[in-house]
N, C-alpha and C. Protein backbone atom coordinates (compact mmCIF):
# COMPACT_ATOMS: atom_id res chain seq x y z
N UNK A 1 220.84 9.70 177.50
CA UNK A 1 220.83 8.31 177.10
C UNK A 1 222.21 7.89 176.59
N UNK A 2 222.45 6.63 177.20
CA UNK A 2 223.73 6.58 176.15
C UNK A 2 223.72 5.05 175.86
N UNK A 3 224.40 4.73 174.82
CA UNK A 3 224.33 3.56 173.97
C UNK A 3 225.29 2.65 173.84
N UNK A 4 224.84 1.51 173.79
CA UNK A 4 226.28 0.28 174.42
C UNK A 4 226.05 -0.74 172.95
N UNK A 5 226.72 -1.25 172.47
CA UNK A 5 226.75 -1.79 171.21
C UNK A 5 227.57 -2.95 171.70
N UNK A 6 226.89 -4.48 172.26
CA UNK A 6 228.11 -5.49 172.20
C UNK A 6 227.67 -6.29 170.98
N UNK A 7 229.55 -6.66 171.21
CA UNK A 7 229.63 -7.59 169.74
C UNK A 7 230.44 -8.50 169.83
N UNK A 8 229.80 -9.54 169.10
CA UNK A 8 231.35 -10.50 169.76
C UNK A 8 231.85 -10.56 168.35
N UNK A 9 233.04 -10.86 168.35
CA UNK A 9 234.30 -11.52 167.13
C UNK A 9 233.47 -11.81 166.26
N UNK A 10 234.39 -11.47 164.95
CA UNK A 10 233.89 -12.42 163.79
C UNK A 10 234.56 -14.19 164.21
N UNK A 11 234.00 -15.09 162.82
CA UNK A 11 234.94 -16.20 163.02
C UNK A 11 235.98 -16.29 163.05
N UNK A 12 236.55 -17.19 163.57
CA UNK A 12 238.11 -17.50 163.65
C UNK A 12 238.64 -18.56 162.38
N UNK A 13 239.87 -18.30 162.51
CA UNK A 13 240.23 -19.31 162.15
C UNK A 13 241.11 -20.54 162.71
N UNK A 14 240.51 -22.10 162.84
CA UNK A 14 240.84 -23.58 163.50
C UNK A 14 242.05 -24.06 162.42
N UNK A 15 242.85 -23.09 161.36
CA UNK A 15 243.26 -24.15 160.58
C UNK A 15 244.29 -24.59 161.23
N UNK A 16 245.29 -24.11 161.59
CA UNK A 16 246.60 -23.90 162.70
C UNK A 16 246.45 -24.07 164.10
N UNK A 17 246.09 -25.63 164.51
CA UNK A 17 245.66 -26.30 165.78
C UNK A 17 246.85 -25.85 166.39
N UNK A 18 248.15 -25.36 165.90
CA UNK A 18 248.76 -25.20 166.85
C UNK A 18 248.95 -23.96 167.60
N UNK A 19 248.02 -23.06 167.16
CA UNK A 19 248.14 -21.32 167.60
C UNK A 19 246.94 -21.93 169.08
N UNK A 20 247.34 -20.88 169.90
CA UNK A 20 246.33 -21.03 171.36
C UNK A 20 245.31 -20.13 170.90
N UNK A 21 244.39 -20.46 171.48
CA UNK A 21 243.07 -19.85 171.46
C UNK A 21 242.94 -18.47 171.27
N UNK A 22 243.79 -17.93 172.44
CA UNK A 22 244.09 -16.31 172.38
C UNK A 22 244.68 -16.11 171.27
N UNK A 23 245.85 -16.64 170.45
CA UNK A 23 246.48 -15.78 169.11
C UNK A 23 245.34 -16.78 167.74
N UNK A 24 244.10 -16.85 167.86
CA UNK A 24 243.40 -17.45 166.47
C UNK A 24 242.80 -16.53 165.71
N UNK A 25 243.14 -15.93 164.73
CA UNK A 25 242.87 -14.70 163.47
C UNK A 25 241.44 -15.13 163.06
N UNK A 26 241.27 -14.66 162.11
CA UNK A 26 240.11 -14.63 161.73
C UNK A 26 240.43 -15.32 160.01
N UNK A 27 239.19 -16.20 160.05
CA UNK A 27 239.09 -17.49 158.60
C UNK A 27 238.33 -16.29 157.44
N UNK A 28 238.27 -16.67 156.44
CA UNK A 28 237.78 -16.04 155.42
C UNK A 28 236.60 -15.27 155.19
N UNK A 29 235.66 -16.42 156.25
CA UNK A 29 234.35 -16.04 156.35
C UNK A 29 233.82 -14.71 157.50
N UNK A 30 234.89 -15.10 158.55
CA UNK A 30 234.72 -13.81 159.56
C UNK A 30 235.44 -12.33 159.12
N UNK A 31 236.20 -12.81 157.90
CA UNK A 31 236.64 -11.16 157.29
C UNK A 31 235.64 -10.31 156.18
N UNK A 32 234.81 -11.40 155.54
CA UNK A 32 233.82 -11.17 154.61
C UNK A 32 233.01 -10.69 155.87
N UNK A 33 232.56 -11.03 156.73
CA UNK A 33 231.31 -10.71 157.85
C UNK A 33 231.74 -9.22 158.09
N UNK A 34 232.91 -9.03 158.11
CA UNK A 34 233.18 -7.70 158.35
C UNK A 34 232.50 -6.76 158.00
N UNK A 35 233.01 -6.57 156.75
CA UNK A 35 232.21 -5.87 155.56
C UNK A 35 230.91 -5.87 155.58
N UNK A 36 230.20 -7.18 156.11
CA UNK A 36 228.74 -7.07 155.68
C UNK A 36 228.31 -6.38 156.88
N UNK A 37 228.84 -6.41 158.23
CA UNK A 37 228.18 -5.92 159.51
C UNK A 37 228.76 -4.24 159.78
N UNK A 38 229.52 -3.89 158.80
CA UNK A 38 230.03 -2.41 158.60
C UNK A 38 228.74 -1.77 157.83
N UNK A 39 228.60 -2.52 156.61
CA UNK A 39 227.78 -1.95 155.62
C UNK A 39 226.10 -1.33 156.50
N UNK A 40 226.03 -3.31 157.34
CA UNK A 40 224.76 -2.71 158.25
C UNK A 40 225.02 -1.41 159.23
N UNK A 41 226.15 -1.15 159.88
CA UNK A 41 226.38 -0.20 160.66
C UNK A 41 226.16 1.06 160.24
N UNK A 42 226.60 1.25 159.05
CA UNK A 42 226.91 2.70 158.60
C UNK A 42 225.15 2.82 157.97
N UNK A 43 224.29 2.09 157.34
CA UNK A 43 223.07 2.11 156.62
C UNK A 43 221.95 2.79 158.09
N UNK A 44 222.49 2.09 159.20
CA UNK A 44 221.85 2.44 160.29
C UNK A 44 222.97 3.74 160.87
N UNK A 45 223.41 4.47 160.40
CA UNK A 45 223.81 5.59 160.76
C UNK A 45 224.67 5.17 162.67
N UNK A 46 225.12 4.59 162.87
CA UNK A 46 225.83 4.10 163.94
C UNK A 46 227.33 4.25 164.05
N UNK A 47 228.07 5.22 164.80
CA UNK A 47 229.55 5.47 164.86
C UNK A 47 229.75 5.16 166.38
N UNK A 48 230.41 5.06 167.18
CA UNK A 48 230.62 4.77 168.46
C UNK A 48 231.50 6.24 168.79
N UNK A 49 231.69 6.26 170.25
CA UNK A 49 232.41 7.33 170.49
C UNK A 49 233.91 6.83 170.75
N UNK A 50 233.56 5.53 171.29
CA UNK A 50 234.88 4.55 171.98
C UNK A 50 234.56 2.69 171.67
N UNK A 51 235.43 2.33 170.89
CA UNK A 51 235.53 1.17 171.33
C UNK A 51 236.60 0.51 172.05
N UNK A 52 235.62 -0.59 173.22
CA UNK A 52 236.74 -1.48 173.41
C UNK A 52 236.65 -2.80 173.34
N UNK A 53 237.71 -3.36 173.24
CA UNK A 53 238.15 -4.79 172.20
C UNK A 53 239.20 -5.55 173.09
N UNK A 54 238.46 -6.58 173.06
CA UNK A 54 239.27 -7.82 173.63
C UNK A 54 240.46 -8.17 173.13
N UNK A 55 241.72 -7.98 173.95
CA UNK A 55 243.12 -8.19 172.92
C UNK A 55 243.17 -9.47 172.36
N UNK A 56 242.21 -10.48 172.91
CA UNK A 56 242.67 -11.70 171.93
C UNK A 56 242.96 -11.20 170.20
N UNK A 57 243.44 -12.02 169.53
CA UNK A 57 244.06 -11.43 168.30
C UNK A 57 242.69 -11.14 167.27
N UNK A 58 241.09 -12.55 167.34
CA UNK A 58 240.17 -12.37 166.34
C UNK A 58 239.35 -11.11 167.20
N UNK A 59 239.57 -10.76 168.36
CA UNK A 59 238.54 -9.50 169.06
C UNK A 59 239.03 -8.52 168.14
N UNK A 60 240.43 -7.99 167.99
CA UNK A 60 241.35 -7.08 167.79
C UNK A 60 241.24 -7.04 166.07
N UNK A 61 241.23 -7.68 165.51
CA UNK A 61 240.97 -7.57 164.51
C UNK A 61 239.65 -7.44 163.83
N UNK A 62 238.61 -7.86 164.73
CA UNK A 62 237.47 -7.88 164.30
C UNK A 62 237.27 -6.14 164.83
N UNK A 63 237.67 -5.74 165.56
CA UNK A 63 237.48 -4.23 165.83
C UNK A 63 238.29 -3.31 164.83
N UNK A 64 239.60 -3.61 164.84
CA UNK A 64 240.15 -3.01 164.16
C UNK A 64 239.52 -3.09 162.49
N UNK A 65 238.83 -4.16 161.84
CA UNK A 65 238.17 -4.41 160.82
C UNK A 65 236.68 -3.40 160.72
N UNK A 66 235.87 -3.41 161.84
CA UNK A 66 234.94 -2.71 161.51
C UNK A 66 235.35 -1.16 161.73
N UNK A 67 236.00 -0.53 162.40
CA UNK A 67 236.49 0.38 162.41
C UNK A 67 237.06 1.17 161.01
N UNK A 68 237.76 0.27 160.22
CA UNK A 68 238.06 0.87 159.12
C UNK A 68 236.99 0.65 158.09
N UNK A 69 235.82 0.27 158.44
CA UNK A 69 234.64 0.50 157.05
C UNK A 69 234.10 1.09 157.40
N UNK A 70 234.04 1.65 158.83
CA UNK A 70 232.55 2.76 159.19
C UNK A 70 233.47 3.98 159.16
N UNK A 71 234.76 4.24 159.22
CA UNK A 71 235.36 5.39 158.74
C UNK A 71 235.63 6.00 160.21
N UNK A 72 235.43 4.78 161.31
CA UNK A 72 236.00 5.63 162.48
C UNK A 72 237.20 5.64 162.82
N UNK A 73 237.30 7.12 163.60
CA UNK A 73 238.91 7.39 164.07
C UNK A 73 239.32 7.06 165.08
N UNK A 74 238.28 7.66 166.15
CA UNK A 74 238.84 7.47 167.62
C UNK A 74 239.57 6.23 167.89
N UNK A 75 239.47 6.40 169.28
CA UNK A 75 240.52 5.11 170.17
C UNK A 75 239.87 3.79 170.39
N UNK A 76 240.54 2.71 170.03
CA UNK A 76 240.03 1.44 170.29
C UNK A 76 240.82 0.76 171.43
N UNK A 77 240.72 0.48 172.53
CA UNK A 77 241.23 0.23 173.83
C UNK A 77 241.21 -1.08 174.11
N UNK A 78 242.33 -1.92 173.73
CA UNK A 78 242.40 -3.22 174.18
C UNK A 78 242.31 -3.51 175.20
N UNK A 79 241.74 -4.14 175.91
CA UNK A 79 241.81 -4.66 177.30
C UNK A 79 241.66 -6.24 177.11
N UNK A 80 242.75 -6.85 178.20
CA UNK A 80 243.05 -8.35 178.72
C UNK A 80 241.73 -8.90 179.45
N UNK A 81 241.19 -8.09 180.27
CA UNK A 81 240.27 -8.22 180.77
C UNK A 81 238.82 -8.64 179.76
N UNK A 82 238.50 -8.70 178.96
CA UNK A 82 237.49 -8.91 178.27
C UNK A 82 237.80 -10.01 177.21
N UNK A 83 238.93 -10.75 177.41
CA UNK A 83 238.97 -12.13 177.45
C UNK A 83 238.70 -13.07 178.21
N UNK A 84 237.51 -14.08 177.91
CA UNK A 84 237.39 -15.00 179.26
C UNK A 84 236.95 -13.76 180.26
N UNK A 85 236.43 -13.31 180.26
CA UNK A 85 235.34 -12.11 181.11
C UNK A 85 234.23 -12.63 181.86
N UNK A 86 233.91 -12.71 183.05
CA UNK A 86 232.67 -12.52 183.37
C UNK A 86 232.00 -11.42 183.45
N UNK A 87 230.51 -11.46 182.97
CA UNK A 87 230.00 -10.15 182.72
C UNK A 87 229.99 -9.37 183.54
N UNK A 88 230.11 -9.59 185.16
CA UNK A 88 230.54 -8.35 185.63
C UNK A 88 231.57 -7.39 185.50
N UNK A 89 233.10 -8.29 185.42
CA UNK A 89 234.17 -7.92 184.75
C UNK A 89 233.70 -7.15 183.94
N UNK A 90 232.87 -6.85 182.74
CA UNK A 90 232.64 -6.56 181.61
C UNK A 90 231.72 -5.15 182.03
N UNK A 91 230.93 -5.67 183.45
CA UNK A 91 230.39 -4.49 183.74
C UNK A 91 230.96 -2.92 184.65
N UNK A 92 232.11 -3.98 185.32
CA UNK A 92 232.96 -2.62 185.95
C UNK A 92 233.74 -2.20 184.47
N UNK A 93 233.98 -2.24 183.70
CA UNK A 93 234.93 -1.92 182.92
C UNK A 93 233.44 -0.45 181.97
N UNK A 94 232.33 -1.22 181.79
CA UNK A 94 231.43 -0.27 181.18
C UNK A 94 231.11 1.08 182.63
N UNK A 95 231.39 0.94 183.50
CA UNK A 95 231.10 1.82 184.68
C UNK A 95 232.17 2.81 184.84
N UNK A 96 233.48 2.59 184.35
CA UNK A 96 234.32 3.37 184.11
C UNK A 96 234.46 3.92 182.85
N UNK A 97 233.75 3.95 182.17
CA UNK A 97 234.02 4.84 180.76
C UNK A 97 233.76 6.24 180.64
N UNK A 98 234.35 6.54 180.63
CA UNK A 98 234.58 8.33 180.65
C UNK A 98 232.80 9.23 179.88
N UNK A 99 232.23 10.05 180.74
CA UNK A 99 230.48 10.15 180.57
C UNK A 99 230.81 11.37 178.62
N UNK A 100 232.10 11.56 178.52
CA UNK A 100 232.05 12.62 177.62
C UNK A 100 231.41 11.43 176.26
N UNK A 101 231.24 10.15 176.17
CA UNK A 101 231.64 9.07 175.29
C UNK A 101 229.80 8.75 176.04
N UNK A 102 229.10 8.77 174.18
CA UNK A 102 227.64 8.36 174.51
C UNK A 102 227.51 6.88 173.90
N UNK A 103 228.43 6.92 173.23
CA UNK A 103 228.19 5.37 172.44
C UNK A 103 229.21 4.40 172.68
N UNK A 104 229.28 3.14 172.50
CA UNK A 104 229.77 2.36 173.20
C UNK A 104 230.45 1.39 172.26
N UNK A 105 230.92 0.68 171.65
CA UNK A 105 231.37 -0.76 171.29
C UNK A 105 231.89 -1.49 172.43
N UNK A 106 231.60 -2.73 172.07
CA UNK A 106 232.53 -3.78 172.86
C UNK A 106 232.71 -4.92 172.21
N UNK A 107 233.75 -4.95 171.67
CA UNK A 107 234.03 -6.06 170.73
C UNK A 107 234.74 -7.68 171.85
N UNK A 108 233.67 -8.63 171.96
CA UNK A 108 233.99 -9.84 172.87
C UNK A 108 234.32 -11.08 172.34
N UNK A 109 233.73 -12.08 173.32
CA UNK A 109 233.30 -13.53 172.94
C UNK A 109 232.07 -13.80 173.77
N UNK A 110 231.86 -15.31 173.51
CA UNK A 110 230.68 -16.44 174.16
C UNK A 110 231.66 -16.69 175.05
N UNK A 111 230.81 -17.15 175.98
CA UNK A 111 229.51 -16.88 176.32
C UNK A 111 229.04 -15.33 176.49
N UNK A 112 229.72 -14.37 177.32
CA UNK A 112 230.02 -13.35 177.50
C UNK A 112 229.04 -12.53 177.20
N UNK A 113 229.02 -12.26 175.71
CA UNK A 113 227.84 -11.55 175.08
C UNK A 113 227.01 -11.94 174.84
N UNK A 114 226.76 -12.99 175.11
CA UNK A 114 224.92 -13.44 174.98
C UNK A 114 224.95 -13.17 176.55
N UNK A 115 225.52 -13.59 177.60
CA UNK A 115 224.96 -13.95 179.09
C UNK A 115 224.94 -12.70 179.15
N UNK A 116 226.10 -11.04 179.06
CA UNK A 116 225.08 -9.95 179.50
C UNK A 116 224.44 -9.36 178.67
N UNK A 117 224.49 -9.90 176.92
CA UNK A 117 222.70 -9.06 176.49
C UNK A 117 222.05 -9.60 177.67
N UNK A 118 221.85 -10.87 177.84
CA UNK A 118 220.39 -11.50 178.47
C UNK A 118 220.26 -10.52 179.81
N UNK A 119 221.31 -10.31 180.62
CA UNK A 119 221.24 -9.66 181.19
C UNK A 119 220.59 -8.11 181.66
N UNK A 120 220.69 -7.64 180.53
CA UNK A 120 220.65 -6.13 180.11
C UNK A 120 219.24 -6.42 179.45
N UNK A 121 218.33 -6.94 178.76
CA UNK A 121 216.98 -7.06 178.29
C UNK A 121 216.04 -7.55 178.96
N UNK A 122 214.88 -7.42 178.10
CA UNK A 122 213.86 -7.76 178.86
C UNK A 122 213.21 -9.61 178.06
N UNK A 123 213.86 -9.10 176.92
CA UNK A 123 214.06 -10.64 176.14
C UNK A 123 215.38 -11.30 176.16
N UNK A 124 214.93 -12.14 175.43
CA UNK A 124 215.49 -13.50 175.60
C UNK A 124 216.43 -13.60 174.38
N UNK A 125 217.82 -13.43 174.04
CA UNK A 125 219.07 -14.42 172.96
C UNK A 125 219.00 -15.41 173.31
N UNK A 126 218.99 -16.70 173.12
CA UNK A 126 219.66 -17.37 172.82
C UNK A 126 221.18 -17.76 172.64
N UNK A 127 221.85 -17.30 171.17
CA UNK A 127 222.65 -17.40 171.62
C UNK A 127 223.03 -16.12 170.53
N UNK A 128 224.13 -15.33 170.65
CA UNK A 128 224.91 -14.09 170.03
C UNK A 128 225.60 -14.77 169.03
N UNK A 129 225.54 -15.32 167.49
CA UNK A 129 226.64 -15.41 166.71
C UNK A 129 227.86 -14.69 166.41
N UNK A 130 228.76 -15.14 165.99
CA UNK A 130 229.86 -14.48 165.49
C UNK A 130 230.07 -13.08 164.58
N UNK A 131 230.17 -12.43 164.97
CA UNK A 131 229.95 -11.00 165.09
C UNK A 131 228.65 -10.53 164.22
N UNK A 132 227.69 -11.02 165.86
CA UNK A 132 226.73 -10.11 165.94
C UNK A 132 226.80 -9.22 166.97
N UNK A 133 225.53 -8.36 166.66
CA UNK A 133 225.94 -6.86 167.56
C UNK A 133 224.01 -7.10 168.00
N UNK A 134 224.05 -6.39 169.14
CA UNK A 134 223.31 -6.47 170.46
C UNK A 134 223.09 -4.93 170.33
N UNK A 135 222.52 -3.93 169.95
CA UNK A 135 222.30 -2.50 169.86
C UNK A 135 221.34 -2.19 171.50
N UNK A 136 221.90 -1.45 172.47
CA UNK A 136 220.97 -1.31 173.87
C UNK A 136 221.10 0.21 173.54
N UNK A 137 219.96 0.77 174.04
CA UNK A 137 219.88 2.08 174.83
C UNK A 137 219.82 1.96 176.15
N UNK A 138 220.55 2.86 176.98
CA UNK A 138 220.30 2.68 178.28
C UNK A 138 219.36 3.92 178.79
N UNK A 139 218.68 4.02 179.60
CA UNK A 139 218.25 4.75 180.00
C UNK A 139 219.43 5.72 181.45
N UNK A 140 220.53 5.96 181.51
CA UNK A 140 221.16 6.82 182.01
C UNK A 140 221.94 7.85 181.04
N UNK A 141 222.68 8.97 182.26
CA UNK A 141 223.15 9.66 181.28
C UNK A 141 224.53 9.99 182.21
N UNK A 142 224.99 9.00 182.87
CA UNK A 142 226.74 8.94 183.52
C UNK A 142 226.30 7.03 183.46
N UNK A 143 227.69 6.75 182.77
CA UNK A 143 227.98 5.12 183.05
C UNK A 143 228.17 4.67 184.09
N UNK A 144 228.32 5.14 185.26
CA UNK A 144 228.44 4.93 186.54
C UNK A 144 226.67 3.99 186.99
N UNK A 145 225.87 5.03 186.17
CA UNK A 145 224.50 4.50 186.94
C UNK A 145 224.47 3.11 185.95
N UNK A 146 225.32 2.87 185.42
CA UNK A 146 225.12 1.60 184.65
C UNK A 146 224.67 0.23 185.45
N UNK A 147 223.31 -0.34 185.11
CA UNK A 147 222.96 -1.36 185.87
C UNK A 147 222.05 -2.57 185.09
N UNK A 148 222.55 -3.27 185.48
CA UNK A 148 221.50 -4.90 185.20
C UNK A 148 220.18 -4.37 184.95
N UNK A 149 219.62 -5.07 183.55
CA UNK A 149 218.00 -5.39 183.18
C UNK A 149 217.99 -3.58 183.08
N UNK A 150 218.65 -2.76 182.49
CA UNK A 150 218.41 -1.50 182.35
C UNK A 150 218.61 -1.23 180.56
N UNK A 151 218.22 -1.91 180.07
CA UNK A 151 219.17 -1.85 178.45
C UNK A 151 217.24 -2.02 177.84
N UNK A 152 217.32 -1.24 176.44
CA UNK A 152 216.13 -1.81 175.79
C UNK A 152 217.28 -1.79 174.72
N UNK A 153 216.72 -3.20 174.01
CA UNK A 153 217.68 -3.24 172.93
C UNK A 153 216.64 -2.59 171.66
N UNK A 154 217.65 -2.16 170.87
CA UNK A 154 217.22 -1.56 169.97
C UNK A 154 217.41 -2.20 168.57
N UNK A 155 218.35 -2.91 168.20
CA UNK A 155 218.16 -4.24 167.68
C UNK A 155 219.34 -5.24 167.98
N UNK A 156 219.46 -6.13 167.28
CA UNK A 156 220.24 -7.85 167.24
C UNK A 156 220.28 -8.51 165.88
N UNK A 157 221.51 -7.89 165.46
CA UNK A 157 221.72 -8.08 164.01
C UNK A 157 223.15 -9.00 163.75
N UNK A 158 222.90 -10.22 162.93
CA UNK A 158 224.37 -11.02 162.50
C UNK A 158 224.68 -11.12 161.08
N UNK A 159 225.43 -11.58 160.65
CA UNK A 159 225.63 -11.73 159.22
C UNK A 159 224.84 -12.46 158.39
N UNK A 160 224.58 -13.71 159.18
CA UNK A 160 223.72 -14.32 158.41
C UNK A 160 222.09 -14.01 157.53
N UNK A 161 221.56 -12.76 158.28
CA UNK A 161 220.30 -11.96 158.02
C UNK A 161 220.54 -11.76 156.74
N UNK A 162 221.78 -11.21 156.47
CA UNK A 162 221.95 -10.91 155.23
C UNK A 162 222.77 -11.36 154.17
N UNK A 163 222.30 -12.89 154.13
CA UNK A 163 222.64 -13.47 153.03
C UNK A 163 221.46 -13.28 151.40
């Protein structure tokens, strides 16, 4: 079995209309979310083997942020490609991940991660808030057999739960 964890960004921050979309950091509230969606991570015993993270600057930081509260080391792998992604994009990139690696991050955006949870379940998101995480088991055991409507999610957790 191996396990795919998407997540999109915490919030950004709009204060600096003049930064482009791709360089927008993260506002006060998406750095506090951090912390709170680490705290859930680690309570649920959850480390990844590999993450990868959208180089926009709030993907990158929102990875690089949960990374340092769950106490992980490994490699976090920016890729260009998982900006503005279509989920297939998103799905050749999960088909190449090396089979030694059972767990997964993918730190994104919207639409993105709601259109392939929906994809990957048998229910229904709506929509994925700002860094929420999408927990799937897949039923394979090489990412290669990675395929559509093959995911049971195991949960769908955001910050807001835990106010």
């Amino acid at each position: 079995m191996k396990n795919l964890y998407l997540i999109r960004h915490a919030k950004s921050d709009w204060s600096d209309v003049s930064k482009s979309d791709f360089d927008r950091s993260l506002n006060k509230r998406g750095e506090k979310a951090i912390l709170t969606m680490a705290k859930a991570l680690k309570e649920k015993k959850i480390m990844p083997d590999i993450i990868l993270s959208s180089s926009a600057k709030r993907a990158k930081l929102t990875a690089k942020g949960l990374a340092k509260e769950i106490e992980y080391s490994g490699k976090i792998k920016y890729i260009d490609a998982l900006y503005m992604a279509e989920p297939e994009t998103i799905q050749g990139l999960i088909k190449d991940i090396n089979n030694k690696y059972d767990s997964l991050f993918i730190v994104g955006h919207n639409p993105e991660t709601t259109e392939l949870s929906n994809m990957l379940i048998d229910d229904y998101i709506d929509n994925v808030p700002t860094l929420g995480i999408v927990a799937l088991k897949l039923p394979i055991n090489d990412w290669k057999a990675f395929k559509i409507g093959k995911g049971k999610m195991q949960f769908f957790i955001y910050p807001k739960m835990f106010k």
